[in-house]
N, C-alpha and C. Protein backbone atom coordinates (compact mmCIF):
# COMPACT_ATOMS: atom_id res chain seq x y z
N UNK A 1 -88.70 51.69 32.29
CA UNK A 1 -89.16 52.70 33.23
C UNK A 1 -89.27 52.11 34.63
N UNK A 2 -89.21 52.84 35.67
CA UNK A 2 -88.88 52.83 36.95
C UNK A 2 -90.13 52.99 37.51
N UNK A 3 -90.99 52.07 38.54
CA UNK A 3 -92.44 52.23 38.65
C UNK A 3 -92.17 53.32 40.22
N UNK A 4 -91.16 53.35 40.67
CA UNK A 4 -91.10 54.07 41.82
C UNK A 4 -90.81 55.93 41.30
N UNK A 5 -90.64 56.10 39.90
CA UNK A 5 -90.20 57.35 39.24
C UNK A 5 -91.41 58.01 39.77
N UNK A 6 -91.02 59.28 40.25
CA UNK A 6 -92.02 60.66 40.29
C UNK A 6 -93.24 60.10 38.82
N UNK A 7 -94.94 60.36 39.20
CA UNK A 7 -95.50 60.27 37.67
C UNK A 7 -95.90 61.94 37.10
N UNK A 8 -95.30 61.71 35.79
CA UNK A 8 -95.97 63.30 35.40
C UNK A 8 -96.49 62.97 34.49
N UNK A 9 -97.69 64.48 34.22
CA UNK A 9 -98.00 64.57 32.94
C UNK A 9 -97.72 64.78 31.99
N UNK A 10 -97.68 64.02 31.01
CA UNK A 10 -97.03 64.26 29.77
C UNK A 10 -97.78 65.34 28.57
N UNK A 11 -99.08 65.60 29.18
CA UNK A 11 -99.48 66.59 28.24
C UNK A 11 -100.64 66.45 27.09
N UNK A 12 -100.97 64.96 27.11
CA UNK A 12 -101.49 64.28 25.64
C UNK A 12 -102.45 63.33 26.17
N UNK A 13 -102.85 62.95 27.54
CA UNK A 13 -104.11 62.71 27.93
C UNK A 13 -104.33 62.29 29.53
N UNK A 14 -105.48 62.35 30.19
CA UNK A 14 -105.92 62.40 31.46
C UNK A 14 -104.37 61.30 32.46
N UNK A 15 -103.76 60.36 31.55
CA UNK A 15 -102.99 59.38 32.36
C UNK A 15 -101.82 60.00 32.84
N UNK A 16 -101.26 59.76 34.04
CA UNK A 16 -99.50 59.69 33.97
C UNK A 16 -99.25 58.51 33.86
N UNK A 17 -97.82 59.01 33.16
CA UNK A 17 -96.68 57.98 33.42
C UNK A 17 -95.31 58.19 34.24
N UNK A 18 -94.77 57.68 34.41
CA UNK A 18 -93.45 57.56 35.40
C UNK A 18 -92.36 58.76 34.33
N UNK A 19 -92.02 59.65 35.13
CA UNK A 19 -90.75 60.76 34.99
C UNK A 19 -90.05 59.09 34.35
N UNK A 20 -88.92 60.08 33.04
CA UNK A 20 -87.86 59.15 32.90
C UNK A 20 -88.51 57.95 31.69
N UNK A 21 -90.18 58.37 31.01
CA UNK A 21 -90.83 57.94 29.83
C UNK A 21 -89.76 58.75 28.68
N UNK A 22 -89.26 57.65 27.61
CA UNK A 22 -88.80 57.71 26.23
C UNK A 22 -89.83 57.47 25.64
N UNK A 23 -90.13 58.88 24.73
CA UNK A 23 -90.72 58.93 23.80
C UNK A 23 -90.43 59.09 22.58
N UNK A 24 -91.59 58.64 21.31
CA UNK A 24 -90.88 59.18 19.99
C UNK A 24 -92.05 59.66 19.47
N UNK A 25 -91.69 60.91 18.47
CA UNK A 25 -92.87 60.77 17.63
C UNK A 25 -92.31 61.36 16.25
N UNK A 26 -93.02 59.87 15.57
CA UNK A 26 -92.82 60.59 13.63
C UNK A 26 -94.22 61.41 13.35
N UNK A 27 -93.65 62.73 12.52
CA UNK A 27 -94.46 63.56 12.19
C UNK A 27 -94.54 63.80 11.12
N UNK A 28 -95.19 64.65 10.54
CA UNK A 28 -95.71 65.05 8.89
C UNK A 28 -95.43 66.53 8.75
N UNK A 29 -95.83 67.59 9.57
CA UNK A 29 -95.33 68.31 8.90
C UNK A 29 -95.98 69.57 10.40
N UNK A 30 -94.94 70.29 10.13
CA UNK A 30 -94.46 71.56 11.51
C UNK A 30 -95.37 71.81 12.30
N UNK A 31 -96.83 71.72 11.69
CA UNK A 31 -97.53 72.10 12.88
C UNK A 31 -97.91 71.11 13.49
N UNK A 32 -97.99 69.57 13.18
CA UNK A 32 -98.13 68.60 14.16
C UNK A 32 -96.81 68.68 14.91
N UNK A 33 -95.82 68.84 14.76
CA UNK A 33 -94.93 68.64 15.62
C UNK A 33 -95.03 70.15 16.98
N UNK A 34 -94.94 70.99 16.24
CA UNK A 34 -95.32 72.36 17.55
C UNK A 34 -96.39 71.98 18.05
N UNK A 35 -97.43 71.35 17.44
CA UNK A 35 -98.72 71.34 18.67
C UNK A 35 -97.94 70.41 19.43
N UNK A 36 -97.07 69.49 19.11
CA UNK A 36 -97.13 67.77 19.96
C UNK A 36 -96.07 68.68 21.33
N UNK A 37 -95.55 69.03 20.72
CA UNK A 37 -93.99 69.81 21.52
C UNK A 37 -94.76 70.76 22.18
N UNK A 38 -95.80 71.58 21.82
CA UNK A 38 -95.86 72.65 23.17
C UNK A 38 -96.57 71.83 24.27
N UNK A 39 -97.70 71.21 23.81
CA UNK A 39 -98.12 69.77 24.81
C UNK A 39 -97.60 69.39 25.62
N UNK A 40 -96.56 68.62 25.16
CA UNK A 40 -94.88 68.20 25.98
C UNK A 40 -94.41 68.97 27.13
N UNK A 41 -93.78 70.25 26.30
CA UNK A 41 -93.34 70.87 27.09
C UNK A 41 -93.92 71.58 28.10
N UNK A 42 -95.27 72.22 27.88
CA UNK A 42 -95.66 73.38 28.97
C UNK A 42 -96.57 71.90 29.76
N UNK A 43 -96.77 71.06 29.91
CA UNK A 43 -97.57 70.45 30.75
C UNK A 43 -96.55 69.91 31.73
N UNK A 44 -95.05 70.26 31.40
CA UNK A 44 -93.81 69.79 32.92
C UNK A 44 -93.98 71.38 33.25
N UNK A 45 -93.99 71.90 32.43
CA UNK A 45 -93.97 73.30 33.37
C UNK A 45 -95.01 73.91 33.81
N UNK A 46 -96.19 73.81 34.03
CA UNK A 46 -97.38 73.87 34.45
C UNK A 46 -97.07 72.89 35.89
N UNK A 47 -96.53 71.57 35.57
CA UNK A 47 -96.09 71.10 37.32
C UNK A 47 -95.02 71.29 37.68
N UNK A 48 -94.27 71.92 37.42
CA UNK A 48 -92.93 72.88 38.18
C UNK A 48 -91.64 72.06 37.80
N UNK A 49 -91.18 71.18 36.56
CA UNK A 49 -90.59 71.01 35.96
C UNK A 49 -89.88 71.57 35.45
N UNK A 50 -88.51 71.29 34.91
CA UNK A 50 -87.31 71.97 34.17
C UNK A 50 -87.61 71.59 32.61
N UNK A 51 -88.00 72.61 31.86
CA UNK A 51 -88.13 72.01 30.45
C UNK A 51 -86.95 72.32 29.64
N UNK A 52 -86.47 71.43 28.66
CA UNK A 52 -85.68 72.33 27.35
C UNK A 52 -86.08 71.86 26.23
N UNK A 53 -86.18 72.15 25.38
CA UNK A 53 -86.26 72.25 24.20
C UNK A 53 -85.36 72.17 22.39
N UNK A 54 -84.79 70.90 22.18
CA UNK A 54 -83.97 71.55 20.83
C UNK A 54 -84.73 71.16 19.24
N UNK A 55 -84.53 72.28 18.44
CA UNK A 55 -85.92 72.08 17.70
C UNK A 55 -85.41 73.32 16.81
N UNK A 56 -85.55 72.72 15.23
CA UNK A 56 -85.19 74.27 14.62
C UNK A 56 -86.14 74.81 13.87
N UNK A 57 -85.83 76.00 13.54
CA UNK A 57 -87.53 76.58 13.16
C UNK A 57 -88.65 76.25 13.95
N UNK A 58 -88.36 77.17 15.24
CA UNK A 58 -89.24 77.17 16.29
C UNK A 58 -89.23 78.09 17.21
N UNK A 59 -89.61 79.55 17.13
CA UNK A 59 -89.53 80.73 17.23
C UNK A 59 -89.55 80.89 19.02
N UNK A 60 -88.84 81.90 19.36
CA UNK A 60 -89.10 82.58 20.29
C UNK A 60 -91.19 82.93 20.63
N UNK A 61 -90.94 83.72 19.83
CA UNK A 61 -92.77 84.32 19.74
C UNK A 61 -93.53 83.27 19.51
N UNK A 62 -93.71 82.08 19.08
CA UNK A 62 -94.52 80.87 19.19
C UNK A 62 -94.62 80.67 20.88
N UNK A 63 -93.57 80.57 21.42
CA UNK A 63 -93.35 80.04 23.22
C UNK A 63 -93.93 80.88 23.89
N UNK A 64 -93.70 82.19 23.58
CA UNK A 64 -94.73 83.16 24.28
C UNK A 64 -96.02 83.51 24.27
N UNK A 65 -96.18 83.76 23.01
CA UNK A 65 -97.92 83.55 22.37
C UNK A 65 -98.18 82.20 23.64
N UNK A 66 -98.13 80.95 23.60
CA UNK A 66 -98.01 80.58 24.13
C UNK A 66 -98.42 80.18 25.81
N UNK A 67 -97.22 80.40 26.53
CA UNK A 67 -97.29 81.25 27.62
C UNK A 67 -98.71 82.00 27.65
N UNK A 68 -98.87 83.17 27.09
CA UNK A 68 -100.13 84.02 27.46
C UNK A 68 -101.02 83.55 27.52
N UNK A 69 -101.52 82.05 26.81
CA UNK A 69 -102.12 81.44 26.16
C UNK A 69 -102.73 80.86 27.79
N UNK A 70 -101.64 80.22 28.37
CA UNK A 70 -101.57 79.51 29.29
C UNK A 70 -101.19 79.61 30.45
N UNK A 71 -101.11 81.66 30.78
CA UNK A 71 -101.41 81.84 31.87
C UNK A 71 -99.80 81.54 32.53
N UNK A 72 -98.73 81.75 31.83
CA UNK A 72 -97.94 81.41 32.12
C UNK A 72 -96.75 82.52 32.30
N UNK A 73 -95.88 82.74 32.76
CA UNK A 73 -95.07 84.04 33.24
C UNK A 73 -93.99 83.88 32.41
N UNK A 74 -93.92 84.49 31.31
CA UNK A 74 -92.47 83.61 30.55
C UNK A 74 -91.16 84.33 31.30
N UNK A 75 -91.69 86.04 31.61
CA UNK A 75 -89.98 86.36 32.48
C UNK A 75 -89.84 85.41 33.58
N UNK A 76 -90.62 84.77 34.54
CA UNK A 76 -90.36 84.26 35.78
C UNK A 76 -89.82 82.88 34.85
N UNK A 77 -90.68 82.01 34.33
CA UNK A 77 -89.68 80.72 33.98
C UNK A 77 -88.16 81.48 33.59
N UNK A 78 -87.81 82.30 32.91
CA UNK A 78 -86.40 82.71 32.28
C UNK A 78 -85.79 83.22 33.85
N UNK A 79 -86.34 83.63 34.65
CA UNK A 79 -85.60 84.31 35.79
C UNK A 79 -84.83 82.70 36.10
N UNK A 80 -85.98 81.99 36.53
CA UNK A 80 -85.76 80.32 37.14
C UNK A 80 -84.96 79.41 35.91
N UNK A 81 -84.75 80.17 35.33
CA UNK A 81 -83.86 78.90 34.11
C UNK A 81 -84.60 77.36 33.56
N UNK A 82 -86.12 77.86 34.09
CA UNK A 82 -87.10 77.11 33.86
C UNK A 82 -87.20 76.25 32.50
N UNK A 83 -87.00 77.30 31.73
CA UNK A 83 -87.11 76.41 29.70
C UNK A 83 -86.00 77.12 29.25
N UNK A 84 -85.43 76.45 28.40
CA UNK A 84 -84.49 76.90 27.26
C UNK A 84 -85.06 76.11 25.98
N UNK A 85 -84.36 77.52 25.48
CA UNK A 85 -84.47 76.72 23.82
C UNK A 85 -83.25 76.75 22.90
N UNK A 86 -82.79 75.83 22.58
CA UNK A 86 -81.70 75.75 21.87
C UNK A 86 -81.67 75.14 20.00
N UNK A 87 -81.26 75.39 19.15
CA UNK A 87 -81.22 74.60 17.69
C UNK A 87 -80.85 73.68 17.91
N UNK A 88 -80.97 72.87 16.77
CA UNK A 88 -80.48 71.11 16.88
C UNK A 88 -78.99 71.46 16.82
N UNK A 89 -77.99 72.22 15.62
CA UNK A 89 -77.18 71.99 15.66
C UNK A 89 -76.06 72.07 16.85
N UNK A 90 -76.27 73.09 17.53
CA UNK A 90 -75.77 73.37 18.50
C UNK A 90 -75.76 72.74 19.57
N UNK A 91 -76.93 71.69 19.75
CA UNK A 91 -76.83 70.73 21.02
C UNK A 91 -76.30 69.55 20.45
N UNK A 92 -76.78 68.69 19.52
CA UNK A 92 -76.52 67.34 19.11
C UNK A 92 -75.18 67.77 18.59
N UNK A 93 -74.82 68.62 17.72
CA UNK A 93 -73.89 68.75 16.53
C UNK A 93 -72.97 69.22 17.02
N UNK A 94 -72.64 69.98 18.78
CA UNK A 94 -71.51 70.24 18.67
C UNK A 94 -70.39 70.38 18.05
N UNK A 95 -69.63 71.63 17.01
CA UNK A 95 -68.12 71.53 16.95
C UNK A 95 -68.12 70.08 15.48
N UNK A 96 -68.99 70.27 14.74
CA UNK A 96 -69.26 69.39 13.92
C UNK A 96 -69.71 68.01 14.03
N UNK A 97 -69.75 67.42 15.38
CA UNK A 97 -69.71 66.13 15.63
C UNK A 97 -70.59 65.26 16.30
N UNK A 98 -71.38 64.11 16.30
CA UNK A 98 -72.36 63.83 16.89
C UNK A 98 -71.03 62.99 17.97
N UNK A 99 -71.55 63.00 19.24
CA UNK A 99 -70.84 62.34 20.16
C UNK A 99 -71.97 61.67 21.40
N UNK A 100 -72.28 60.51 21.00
CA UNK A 100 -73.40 59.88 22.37
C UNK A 100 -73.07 59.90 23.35
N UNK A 101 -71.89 59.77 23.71
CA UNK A 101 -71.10 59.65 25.16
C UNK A 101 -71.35 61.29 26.19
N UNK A 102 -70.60 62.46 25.05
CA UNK A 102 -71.24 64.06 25.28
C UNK A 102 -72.87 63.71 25.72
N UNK A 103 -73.61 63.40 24.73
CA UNK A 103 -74.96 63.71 24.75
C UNK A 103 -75.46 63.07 26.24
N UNK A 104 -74.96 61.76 26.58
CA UNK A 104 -75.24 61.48 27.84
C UNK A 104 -75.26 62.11 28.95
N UNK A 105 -73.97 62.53 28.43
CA UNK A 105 -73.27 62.96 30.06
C UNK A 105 -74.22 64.62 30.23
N UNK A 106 -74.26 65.13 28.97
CA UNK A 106 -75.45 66.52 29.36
C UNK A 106 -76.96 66.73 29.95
N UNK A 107 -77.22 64.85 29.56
CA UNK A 107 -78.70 64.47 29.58
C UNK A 107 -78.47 64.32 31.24
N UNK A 108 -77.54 63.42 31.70
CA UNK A 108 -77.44 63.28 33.18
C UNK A 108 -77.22 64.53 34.13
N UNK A 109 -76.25 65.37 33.29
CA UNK A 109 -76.18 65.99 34.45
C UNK A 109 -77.35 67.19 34.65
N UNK A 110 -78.02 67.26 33.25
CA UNK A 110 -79.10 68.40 33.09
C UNK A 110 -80.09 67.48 33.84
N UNK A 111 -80.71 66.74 34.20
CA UNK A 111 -81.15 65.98 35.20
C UNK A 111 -80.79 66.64 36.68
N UNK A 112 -79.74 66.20 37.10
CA UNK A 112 -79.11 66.34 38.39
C UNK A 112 -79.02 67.88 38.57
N UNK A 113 -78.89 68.54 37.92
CA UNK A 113 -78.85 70.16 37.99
C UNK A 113 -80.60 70.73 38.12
N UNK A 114 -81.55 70.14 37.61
CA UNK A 114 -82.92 70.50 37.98
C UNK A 114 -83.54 69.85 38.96
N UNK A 115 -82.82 68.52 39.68
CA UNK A 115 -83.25 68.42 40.92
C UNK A 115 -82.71 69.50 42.23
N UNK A 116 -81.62 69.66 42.10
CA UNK A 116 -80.60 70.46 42.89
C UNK A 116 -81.19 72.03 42.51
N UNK A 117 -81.76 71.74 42.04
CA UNK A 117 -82.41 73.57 42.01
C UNK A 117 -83.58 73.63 41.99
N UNK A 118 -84.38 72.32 42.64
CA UNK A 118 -85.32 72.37 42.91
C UNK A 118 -86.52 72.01 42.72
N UNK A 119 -86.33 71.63 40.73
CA UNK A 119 -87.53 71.52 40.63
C UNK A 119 -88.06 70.02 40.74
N UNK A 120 -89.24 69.81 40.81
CA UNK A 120 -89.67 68.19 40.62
C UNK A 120 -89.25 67.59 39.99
N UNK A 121 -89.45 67.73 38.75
CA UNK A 121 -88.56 66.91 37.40
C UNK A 121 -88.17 67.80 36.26
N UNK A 122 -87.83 66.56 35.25
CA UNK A 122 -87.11 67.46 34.16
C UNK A 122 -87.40 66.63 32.83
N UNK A 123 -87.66 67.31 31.61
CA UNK A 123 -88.17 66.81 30.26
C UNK A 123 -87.08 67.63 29.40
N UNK A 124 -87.48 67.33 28.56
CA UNK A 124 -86.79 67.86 27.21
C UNK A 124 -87.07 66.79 25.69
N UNK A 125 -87.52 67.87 24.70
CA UNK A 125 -87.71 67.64 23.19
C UNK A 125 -87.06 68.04 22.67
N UNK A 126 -86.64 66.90 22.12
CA UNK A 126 -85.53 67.12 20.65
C UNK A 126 -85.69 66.92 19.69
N UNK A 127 -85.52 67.61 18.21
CA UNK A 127 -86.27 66.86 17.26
C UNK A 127 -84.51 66.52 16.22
N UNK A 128 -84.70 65.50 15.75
CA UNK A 128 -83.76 65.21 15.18
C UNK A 128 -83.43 65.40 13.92
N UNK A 129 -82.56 65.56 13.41
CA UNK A 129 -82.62 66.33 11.55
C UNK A 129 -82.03 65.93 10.64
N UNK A 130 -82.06 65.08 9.39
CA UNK A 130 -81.08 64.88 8.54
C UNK A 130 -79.71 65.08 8.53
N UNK A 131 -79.54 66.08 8.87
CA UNK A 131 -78.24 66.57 8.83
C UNK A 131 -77.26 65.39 9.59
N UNK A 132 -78.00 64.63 10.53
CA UNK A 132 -77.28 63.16 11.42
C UNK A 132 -76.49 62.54 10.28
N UNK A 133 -77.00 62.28 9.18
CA UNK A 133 -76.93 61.32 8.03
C UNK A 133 -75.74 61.74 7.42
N UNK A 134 -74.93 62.87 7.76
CA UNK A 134 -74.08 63.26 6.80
C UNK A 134 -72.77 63.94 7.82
N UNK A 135 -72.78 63.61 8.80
CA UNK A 135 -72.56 64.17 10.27
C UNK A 135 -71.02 63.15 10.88
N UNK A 136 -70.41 63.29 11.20
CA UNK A 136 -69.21 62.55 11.87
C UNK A 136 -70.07 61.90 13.37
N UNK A 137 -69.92 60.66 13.27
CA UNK A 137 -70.48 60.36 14.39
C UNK A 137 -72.04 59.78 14.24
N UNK A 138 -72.76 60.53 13.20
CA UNK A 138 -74.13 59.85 12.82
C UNK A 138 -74.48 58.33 12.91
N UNK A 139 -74.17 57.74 12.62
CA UNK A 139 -73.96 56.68 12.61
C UNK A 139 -74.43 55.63 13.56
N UNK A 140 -73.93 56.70 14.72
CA UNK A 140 -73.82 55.81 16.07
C UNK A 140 -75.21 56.48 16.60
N UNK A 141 -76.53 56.89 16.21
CA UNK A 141 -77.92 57.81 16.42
C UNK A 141 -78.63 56.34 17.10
N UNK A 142 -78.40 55.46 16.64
CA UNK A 142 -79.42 54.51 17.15
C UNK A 142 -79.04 53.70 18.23
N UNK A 143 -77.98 53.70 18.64
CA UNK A 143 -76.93 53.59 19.49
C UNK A 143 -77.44 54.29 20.64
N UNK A 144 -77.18 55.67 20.53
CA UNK A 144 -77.73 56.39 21.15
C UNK A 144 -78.64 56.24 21.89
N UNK A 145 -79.98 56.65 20.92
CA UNK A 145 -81.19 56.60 21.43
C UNK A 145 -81.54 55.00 22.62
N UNK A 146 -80.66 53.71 22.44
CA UNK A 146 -81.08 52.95 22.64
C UNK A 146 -80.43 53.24 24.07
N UNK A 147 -79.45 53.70 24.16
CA UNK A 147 -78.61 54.46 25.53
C UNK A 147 -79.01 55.26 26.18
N UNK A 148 -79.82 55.99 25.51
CA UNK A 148 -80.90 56.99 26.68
C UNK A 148 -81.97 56.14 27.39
N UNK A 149 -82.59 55.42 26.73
CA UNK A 149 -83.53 54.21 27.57
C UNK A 149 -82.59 53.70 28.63
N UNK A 150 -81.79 53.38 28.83
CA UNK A 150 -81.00 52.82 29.77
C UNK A 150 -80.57 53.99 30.95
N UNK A 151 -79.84 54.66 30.43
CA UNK A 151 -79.83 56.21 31.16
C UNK A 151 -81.18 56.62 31.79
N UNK A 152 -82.17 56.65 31.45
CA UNK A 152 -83.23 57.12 31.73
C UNK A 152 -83.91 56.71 33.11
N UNK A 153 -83.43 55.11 33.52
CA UNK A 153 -84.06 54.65 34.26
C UNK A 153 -83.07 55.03 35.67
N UNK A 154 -81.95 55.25 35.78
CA UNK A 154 -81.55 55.82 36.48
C UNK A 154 -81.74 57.14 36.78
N UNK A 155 -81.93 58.22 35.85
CA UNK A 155 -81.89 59.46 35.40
C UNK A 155 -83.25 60.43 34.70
N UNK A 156 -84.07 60.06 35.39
CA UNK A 156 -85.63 60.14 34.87
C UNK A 156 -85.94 61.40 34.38
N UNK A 157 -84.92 61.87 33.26
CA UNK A 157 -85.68 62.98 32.42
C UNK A 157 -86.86 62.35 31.83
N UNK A 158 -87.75 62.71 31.39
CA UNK A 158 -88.82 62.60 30.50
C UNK A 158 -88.58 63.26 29.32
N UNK A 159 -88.31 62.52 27.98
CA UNK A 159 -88.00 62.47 27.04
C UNK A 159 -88.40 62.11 25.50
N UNK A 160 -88.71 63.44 25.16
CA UNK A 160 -89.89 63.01 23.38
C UNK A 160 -88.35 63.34 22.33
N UNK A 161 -88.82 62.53 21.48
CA UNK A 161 -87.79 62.57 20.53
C UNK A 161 -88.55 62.49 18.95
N UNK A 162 -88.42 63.72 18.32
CA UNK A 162 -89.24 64.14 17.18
C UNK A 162 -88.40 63.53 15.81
N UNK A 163 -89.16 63.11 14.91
CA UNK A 163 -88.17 63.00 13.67
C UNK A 163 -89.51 62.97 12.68
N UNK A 164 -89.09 63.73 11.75
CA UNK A 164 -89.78 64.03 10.46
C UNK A 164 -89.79 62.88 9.35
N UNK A 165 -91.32 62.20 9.13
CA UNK A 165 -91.03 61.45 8.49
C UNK A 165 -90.99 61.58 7.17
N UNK A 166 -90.79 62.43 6.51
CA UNK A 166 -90.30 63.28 5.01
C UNK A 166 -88.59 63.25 4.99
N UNK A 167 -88.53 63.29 6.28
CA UNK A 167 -86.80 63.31 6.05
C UNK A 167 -85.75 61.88 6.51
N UNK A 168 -86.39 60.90 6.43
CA UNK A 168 -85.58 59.54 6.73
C UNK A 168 -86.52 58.66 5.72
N UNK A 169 -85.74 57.28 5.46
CA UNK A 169 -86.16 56.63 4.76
C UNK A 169 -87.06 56.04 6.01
N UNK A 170 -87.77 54.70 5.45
CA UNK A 170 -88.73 53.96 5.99
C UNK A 170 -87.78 53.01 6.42
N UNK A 171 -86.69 52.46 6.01
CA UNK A 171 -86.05 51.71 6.98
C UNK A 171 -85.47 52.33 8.07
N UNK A 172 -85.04 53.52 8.03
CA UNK A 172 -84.83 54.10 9.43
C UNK A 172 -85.74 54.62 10.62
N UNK A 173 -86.46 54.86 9.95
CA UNK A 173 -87.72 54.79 10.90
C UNK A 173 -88.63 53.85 11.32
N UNK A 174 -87.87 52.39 10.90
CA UNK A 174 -88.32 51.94 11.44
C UNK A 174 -87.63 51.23 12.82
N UNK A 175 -86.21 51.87 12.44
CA UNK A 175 -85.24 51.70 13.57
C UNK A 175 -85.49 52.17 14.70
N UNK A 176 -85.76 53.86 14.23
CA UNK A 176 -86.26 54.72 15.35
C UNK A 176 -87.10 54.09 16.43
N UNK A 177 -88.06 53.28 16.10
CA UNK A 177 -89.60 53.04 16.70
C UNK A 177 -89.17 52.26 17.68
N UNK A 178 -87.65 51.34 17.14
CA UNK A 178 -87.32 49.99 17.83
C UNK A 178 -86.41 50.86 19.03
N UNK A 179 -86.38 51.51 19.07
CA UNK A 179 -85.74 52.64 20.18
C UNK A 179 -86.21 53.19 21.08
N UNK A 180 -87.45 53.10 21.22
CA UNK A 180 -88.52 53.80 22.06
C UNK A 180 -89.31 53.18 22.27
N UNK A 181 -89.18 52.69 23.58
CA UNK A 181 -90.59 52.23 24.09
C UNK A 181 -92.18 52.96 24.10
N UNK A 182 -92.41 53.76 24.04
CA UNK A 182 -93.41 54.69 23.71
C UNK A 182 -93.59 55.76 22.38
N UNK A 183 -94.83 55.75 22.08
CA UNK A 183 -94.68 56.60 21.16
C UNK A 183 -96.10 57.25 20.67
N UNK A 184 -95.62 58.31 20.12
CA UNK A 184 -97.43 59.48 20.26
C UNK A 184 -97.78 58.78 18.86
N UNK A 185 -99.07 58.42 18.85
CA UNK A 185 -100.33 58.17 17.97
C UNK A 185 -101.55 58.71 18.29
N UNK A 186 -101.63 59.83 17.18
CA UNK A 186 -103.45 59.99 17.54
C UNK A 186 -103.49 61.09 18.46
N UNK A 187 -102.16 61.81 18.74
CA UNK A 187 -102.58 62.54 19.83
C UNK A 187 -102.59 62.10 21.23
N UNK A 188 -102.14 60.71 21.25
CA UNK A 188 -102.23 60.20 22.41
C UNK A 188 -100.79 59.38 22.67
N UNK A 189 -100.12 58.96 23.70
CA UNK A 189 -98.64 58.33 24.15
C UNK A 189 -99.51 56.85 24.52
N UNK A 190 -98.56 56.41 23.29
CA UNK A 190 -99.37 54.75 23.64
C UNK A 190 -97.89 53.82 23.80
N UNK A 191 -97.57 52.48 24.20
CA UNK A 191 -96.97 51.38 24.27
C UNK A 191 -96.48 50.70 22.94
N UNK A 192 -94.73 51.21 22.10
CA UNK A 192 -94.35 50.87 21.31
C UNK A 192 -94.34 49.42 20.84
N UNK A 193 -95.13 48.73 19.89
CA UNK A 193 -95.35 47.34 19.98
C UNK A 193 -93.55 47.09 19.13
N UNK A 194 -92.98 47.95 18.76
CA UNK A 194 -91.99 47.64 17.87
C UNK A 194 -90.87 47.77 18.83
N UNK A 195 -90.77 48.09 20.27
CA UNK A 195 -89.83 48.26 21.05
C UNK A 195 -88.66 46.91 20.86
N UNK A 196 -88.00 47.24 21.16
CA UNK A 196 -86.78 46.19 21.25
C UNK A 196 -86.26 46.55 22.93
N UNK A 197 -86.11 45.79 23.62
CA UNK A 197 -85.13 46.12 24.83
C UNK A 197 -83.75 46.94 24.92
N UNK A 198 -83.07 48.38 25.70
CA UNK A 198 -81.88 48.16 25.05
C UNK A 198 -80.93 47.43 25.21
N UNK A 199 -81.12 46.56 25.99
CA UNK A 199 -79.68 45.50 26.06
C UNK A 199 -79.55 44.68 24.67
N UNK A 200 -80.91 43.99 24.60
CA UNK A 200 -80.74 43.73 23.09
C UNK A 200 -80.23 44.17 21.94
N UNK A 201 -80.95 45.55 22.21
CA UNK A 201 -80.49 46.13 20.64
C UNK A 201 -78.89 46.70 20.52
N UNK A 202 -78.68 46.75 21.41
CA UNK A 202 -77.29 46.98 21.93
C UNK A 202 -76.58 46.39 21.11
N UNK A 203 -76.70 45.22 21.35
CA UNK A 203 -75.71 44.19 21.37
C UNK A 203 -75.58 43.67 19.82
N UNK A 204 -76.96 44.52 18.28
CA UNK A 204 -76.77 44.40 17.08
C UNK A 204 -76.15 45.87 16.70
N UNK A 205 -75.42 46.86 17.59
CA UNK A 205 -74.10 47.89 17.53
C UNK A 205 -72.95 47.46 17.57
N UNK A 206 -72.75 46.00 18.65
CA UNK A 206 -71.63 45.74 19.23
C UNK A 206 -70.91 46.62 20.18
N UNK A 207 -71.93 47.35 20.99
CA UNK A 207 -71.74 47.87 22.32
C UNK A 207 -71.88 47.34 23.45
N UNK A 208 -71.11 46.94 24.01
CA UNK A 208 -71.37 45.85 25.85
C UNK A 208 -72.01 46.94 26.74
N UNK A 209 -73.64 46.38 27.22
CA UNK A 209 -73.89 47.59 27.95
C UNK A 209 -73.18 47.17 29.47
């Protein structure tokens, strides 16, 4: 992270941190993850942030309830292209295929498109789904993730990354953790002691960053 990054709130307690925070969080089961995710999300849009959202089984009418909840205009964010919500398959899975290189280049330019229109910054939650595991391209997920940390510091989305821990083994999650410098415990965004650098971890892909 970039100490000169815009700081926002992330939603999960009195601190900021620097726009352009990789986050992770393993969860148990749907409603910890919607509480962690509306957290997330409506506290960039409460400071005039670009949010999106990919996440399945996660209703329209949850976001609004929501919204009312919080005093929030859901036609005006939709006028402003403020939040979207999209399924996992359709963003990660494109056309059958996981592609990190795609996923970058959407993460950057969905960045550069919410400064240029104005807003302060930009977040987005994704939650990730088994379906990786069986996926053309899966493979290369940790790869990835270790490539958005790098991306990030140029490109300061603010970034939670959800994965169900019912649906990966314990050795992969414990990969995950080594991917993210941060990660929600307790309700709170604390300092991943399991982080790995990504140049390091890079380099056990055999990717030259």
């Amino acid at each position: 992270m970039c100490s000169s990054h815009t700081m926002v709130n992330l939603g999960f307690a009195e601190a900021e941190l620097p726009a352009g925070t990789h986050i992770c969080q393993i969860y148990s089961d749907d409603r910890e993850r919607d509480e962690s995710l509306l957290r997330f999300l409506f506290a960039g849009l409460h400071d005039g942030e670009r949010g999106a959202c990919f996440s399945n089984d996660f209703s329209a009418d949850v976001i609004e309830a929501y919204c009312d909840r919080e005093g929030l205009d859901i036609m005006r964010l939709r006028e402003r292209q403020a939040l979207s919500v999209s399924d996992v398959s359709s963003v990660y899975f494109k056309d059958g295929v996981f592609n990190p290189d795609v996923m970058l280049g959407l993460l950057e330019a969905y960045h550069d498109k919410a400064k240029s229109d104005g807003f302060r910054a930009a977040r987005v939650v994704g939650e990730m789904t088994a379906e990786v595991n069986d996926i053309q391209g899966g493979k290369r997920l940790l790869e990835y993730e270790s490539r958005v940390s790098l991306l990030l510091r140029k490109k300061p989305v603010t970034a939670m990354c959800q994965y169900n821990a019912h649906a990966f083994d314990g050795a992969m999650i414990m990969e995950v953790l080594r991917v993210h410098p941060m990660m929600i415990v307790s309700g709170a965004v604390v300092r991943n002691p399991f982080f790995i650098q990504p140049e390091e971890y890079l380099k056990r892909c055999e990717y030259v960053v």
